[in-house]
PDB file of N, CA and C in Angstrom:
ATOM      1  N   UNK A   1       9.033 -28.129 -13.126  1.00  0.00           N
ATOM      2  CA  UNK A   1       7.884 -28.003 -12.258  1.00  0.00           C
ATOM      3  C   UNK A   1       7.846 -26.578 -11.703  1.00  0.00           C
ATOM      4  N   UNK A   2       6.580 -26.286 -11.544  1.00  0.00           N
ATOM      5  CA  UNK A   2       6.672 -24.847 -10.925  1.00  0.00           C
ATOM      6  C   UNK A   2       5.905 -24.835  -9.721  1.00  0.00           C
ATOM      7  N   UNK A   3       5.768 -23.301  -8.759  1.00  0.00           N
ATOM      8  CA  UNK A   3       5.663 -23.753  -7.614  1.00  0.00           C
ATOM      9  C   UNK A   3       4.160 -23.533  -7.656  1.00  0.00           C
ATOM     10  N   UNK A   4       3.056 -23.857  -8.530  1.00  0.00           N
ATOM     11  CA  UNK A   4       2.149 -23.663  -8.597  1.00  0.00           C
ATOM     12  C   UNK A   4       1.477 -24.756  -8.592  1.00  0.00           C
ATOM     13  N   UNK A   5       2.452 -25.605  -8.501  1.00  0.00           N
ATOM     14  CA  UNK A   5       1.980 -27.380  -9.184  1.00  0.00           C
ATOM     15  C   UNK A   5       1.955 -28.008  -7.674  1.00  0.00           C
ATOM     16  N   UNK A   6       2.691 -27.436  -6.689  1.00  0.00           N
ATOM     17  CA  UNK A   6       2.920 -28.120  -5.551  1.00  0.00           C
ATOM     18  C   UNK A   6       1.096 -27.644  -4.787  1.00  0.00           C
ATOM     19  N   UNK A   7       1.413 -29.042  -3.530  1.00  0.00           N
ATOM     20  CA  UNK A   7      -0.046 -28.831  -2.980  1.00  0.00           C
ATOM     21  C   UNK A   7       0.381 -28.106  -1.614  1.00  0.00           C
ATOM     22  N   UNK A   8      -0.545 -27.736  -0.694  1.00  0.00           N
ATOM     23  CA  UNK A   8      -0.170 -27.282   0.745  1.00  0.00           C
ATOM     24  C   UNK A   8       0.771 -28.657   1.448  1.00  0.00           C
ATOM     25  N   UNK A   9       1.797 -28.578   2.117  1.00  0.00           N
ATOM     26  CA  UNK A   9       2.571 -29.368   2.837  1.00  0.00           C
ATOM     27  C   UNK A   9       3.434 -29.545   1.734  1.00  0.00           C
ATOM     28  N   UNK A  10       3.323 -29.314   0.877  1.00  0.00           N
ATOM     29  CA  UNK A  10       4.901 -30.010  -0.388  1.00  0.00           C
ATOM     30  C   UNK A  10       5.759 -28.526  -0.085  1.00  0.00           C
ATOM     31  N   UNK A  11       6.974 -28.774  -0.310  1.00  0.00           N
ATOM     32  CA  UNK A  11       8.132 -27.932  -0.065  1.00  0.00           C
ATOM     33  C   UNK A  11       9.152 -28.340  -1.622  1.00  0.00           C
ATOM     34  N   UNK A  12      10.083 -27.630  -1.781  1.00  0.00           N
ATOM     35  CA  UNK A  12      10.409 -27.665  -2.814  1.00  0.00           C
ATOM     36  C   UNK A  12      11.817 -26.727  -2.891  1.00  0.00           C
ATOM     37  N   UNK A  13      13.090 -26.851  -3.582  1.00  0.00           N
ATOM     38  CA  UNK A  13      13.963 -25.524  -3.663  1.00  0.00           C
ATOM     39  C   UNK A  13      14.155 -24.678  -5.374  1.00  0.00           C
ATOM     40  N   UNK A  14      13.877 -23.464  -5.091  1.00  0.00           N
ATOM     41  CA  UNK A  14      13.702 -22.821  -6.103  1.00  0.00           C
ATOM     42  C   UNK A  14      14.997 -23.199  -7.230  1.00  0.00           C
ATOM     43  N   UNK A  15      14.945 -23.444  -8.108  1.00  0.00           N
ATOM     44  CA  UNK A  15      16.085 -23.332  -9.184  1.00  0.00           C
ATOM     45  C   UNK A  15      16.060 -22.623 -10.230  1.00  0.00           C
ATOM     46  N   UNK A  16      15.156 -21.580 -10.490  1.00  0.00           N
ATOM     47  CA  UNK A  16      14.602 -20.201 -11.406  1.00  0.00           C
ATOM     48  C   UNK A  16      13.704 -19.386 -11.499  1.00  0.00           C
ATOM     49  N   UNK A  17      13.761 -18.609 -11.867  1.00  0.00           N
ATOM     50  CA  UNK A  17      12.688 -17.590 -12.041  1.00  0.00           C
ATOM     51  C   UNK A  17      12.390 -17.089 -13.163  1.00  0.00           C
ATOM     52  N   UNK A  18      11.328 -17.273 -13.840  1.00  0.00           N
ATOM     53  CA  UNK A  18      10.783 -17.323 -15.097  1.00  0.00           C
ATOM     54  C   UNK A  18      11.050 -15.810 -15.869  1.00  0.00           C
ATOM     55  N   UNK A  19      10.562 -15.548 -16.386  1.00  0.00           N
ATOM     56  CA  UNK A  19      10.767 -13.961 -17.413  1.00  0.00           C
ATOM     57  C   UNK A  19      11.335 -13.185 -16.856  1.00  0.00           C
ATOM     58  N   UNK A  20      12.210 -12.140 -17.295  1.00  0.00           N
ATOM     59  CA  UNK A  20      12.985 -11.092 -16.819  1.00  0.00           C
ATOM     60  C   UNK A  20      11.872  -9.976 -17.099  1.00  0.00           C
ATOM     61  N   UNK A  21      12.416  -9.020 -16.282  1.00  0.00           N
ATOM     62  CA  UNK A  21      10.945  -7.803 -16.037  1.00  0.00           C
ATOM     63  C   UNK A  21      10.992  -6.942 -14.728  1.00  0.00           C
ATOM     64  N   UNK A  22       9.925  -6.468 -14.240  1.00  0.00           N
ATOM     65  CA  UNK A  22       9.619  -6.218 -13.278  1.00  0.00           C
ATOM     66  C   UNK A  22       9.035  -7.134 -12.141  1.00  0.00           C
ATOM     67  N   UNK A  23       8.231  -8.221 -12.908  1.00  0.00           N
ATOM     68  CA  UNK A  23       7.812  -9.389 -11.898  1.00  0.00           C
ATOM     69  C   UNK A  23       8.737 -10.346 -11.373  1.00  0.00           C
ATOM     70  N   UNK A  24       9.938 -10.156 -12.154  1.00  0.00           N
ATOM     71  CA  UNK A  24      10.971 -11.165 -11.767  1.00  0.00           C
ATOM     72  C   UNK A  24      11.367  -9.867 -10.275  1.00  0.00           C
ATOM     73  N   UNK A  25      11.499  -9.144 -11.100  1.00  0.00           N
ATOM     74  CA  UNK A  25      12.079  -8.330  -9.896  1.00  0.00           C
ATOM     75  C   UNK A  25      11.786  -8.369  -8.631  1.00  0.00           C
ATOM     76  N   UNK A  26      10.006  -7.584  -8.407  1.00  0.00           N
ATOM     77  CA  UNK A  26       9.252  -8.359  -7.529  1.00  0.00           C
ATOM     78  C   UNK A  26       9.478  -9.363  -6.781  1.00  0.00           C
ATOM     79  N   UNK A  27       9.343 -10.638  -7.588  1.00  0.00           N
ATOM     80  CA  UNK A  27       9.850 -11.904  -6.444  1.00  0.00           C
ATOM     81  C   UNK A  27      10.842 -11.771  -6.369  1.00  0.00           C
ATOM     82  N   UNK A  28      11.662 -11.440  -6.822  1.00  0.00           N
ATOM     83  CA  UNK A  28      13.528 -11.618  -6.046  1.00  0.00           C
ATOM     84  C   UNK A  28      13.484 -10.722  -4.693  1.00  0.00           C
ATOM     85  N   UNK A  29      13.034  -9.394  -4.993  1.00  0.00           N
ATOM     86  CA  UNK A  29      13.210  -9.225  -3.696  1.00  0.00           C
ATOM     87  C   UNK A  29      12.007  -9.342  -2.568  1.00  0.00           C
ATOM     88  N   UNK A  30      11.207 -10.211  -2.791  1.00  0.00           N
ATOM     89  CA  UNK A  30      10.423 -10.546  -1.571  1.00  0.00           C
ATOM     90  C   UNK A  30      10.991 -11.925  -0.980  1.00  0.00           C
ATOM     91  N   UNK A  31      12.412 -12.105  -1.580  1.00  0.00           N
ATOM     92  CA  UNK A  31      13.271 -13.079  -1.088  1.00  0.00           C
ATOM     93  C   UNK A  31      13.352 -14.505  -1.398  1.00  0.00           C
ATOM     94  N   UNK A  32      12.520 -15.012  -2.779  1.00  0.00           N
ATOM     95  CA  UNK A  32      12.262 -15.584  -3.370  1.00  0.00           C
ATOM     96  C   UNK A  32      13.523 -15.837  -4.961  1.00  0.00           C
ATOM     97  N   UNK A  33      14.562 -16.532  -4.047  1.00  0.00           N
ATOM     98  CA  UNK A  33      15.861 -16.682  -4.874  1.00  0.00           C
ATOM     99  C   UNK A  33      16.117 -17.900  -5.014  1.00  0.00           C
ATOM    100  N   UNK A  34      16.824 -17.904  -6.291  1.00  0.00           N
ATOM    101  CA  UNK A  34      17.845 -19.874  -6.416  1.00  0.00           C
ATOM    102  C   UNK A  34      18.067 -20.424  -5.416  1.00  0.00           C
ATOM    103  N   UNK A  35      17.431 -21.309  -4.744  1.00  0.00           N
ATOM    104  CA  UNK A  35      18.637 -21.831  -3.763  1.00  0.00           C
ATOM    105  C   UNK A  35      17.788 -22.042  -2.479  1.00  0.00           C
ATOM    106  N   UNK A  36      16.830 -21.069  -2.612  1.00  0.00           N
ATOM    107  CA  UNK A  36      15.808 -21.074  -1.105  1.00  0.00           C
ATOM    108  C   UNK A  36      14.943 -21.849  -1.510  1.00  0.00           C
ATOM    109  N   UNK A  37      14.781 -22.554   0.246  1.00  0.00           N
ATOM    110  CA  UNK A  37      13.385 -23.759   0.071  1.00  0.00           C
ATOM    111  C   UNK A  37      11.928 -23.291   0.316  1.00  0.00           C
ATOM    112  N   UNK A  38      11.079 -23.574  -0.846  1.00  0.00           N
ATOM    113  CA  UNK A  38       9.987 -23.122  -0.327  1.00  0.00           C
ATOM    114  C   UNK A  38       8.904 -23.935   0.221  1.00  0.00           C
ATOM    115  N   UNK A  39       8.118 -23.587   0.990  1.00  0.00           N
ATOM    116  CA  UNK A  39       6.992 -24.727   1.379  1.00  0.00           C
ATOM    117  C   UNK A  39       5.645 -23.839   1.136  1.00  0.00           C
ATOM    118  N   UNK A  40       4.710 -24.701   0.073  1.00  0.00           N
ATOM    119  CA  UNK A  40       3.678 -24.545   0.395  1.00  0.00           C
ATOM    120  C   UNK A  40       2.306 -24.666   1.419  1.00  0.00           C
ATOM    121  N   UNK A  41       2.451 -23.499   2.421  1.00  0.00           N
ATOM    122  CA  UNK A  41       1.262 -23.576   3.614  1.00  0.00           C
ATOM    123  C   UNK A  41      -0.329 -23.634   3.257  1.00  0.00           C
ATOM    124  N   UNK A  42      -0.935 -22.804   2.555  1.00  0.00           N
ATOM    125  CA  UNK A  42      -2.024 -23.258   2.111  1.00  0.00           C
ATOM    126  C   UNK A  42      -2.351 -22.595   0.834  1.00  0.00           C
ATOM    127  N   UNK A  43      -3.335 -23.057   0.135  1.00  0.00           N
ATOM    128  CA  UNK A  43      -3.875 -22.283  -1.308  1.00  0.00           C
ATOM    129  C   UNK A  43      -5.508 -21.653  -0.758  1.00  0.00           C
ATOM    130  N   UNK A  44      -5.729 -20.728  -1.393  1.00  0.00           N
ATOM    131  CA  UNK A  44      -7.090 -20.152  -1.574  1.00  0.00           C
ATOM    132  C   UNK A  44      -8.353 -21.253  -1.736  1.00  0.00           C
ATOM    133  N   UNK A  45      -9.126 -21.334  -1.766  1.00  0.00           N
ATOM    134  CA  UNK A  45     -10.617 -21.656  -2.575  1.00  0.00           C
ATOM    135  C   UNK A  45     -10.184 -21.764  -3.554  1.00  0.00           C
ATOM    136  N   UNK A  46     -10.233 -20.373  -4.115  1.00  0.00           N
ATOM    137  CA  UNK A  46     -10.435 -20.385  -6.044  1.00  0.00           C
ATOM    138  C   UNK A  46      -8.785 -20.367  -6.496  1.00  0.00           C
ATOM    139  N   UNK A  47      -7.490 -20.957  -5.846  1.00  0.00           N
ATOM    140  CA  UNK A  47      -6.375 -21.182  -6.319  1.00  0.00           C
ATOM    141  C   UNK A  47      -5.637 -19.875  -6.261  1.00  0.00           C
ATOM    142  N   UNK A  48      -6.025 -18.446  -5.607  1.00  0.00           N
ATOM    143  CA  UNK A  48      -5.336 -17.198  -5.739  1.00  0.00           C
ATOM    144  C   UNK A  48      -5.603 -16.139  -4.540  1.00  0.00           C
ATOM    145  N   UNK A  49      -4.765 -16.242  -3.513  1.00  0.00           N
ATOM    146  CA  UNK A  49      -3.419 -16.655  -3.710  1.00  0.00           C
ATOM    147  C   UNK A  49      -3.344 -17.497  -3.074  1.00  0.00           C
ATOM    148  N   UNK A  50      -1.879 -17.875  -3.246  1.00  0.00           N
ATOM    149  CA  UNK A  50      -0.805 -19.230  -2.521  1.00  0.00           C
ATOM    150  C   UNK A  50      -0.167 -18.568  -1.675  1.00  0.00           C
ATOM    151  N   UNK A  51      -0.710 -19.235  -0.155  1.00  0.00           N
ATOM    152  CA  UNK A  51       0.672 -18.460   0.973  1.00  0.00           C
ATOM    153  C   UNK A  51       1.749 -20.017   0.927  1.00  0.00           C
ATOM    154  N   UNK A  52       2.966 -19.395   1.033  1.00  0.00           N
ATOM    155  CA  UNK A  52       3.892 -20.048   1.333  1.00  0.00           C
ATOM    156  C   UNK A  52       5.113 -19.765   2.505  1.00  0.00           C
ATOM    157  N   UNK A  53       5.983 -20.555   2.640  1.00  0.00           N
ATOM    158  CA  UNK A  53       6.730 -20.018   4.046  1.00  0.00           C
ATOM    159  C   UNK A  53       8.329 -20.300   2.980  1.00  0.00           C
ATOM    160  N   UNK A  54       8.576 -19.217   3.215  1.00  0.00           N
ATOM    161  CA  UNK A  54      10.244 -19.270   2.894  1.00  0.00           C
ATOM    162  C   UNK A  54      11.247 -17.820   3.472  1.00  0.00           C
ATOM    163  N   UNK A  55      12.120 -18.706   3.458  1.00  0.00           N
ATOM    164  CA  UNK A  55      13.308 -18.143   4.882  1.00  0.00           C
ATOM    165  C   UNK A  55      12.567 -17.693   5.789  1.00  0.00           C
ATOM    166  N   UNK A  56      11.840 -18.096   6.399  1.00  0.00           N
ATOM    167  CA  UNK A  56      11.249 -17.921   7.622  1.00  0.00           C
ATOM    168  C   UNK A  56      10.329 -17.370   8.023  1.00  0.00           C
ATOM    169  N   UNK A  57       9.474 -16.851   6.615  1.00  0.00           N
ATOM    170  CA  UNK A  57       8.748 -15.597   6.777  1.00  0.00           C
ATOM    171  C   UNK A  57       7.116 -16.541   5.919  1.00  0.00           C
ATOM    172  N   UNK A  58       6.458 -16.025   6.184  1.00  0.00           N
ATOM    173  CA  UNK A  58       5.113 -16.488   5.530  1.00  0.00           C
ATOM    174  C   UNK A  58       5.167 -15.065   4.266  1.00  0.00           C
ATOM    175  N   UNK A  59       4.514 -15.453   2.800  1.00  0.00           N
ATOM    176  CA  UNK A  59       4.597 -15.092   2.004  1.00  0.00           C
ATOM    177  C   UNK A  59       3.329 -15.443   1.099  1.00  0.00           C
ATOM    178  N   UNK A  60       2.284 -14.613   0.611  1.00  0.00           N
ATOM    179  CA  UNK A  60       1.144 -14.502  -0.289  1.00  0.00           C
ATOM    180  C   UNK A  60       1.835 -14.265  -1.700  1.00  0.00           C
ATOM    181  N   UNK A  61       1.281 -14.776  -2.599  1.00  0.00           N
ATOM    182  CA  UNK A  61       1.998 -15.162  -4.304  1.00  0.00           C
ATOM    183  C   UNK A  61       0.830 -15.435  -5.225  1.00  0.00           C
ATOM    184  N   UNK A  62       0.421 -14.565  -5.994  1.00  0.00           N
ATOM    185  CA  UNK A  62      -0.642 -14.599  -6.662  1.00  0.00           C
ATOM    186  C   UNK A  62      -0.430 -16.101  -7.730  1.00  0.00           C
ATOM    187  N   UNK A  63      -1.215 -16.510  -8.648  1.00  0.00           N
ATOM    188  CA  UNK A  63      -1.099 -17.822  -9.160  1.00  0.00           C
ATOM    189  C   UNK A  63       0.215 -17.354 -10.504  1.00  0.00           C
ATOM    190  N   UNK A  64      -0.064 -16.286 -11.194  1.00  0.00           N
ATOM    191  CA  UNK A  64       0.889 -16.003 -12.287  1.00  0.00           C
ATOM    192  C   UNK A  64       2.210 -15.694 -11.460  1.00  0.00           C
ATOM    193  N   UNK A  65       2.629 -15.311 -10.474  1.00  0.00           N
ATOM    194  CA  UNK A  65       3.904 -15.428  -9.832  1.00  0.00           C
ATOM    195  C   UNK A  65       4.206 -16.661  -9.721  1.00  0.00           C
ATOM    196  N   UNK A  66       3.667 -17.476  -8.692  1.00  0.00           N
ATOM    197  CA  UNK A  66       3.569 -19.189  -8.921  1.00  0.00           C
ATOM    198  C   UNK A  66       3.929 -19.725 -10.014  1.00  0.00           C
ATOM    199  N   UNK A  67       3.292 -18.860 -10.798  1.00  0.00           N
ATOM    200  CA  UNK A  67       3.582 -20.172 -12.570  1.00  0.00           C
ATOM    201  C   UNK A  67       5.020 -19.393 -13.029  1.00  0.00           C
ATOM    202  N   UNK A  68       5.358 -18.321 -12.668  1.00  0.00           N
ATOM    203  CA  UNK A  68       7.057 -17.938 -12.658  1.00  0.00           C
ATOM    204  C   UNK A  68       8.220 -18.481 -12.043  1.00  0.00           C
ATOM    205  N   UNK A  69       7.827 -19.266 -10.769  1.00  0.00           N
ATOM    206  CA  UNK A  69       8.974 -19.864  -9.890  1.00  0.00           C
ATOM    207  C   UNK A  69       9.113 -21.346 -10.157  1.00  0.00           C
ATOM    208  N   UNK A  70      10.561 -21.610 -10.844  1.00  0.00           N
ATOM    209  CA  UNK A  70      10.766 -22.792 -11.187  1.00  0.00           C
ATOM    210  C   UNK A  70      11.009 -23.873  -9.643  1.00  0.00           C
ATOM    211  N   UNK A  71      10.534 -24.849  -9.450  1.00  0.00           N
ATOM    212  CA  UNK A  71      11.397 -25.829  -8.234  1.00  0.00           C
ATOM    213  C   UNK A  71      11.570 -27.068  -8.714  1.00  0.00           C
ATOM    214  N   UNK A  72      12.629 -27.816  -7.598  1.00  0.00           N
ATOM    215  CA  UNK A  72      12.821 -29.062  -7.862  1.00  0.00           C
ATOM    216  C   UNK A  72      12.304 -29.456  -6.551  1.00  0.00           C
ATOM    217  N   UNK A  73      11.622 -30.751  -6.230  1.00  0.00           N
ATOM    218  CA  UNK A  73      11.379 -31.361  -5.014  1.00  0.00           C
ATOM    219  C   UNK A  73      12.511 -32.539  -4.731  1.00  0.00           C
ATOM    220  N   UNK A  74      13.507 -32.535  -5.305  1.00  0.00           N
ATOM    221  CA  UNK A  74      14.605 -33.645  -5.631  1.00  0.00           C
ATOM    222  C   UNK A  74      15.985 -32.561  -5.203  1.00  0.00           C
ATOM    223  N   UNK A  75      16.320 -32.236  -3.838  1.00  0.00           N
ATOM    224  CA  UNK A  75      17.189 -31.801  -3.212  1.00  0.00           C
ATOM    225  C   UNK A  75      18.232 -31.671  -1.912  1.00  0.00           C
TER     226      UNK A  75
END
């Protein structure tokens, strides 16, 4: 599942990050790692972007970042 699939109020903990690159890079360091829980706060209108809240911080994530972050909701 990815975190693109979740709705506003679903939360979830990351367990990957899709392609190696620069976009992986990107989300890793906007703190978006294995292990951290994320919650989805709300989506756009037209699905772009997704704010979410993780480690404590509110966070904007375009939809192709989204479709990069693997989660489990089973944690």
């Amino acid at each position: 599942m990815t975190l693109r699939e979740l709705k506003p109020g679903q939360e979830g903990k990351v367990t990957g990050i899709g392609e190696k690159g620069p976009v992986r890079r990107r989300i890793m360091d906007m703190g978006v790692t294995p292990g951290a829980i994320i919650k989805v706060i709300k989506v756009a209108p037209l699905g772009d972007p997704i704010e979410v809240n993780i480690r404590g911080y509110e966070l904007s994530l375009r939809k192709n970042e989204a479709e990069q972050i693997e989660i489990s909701q089973n944690y």
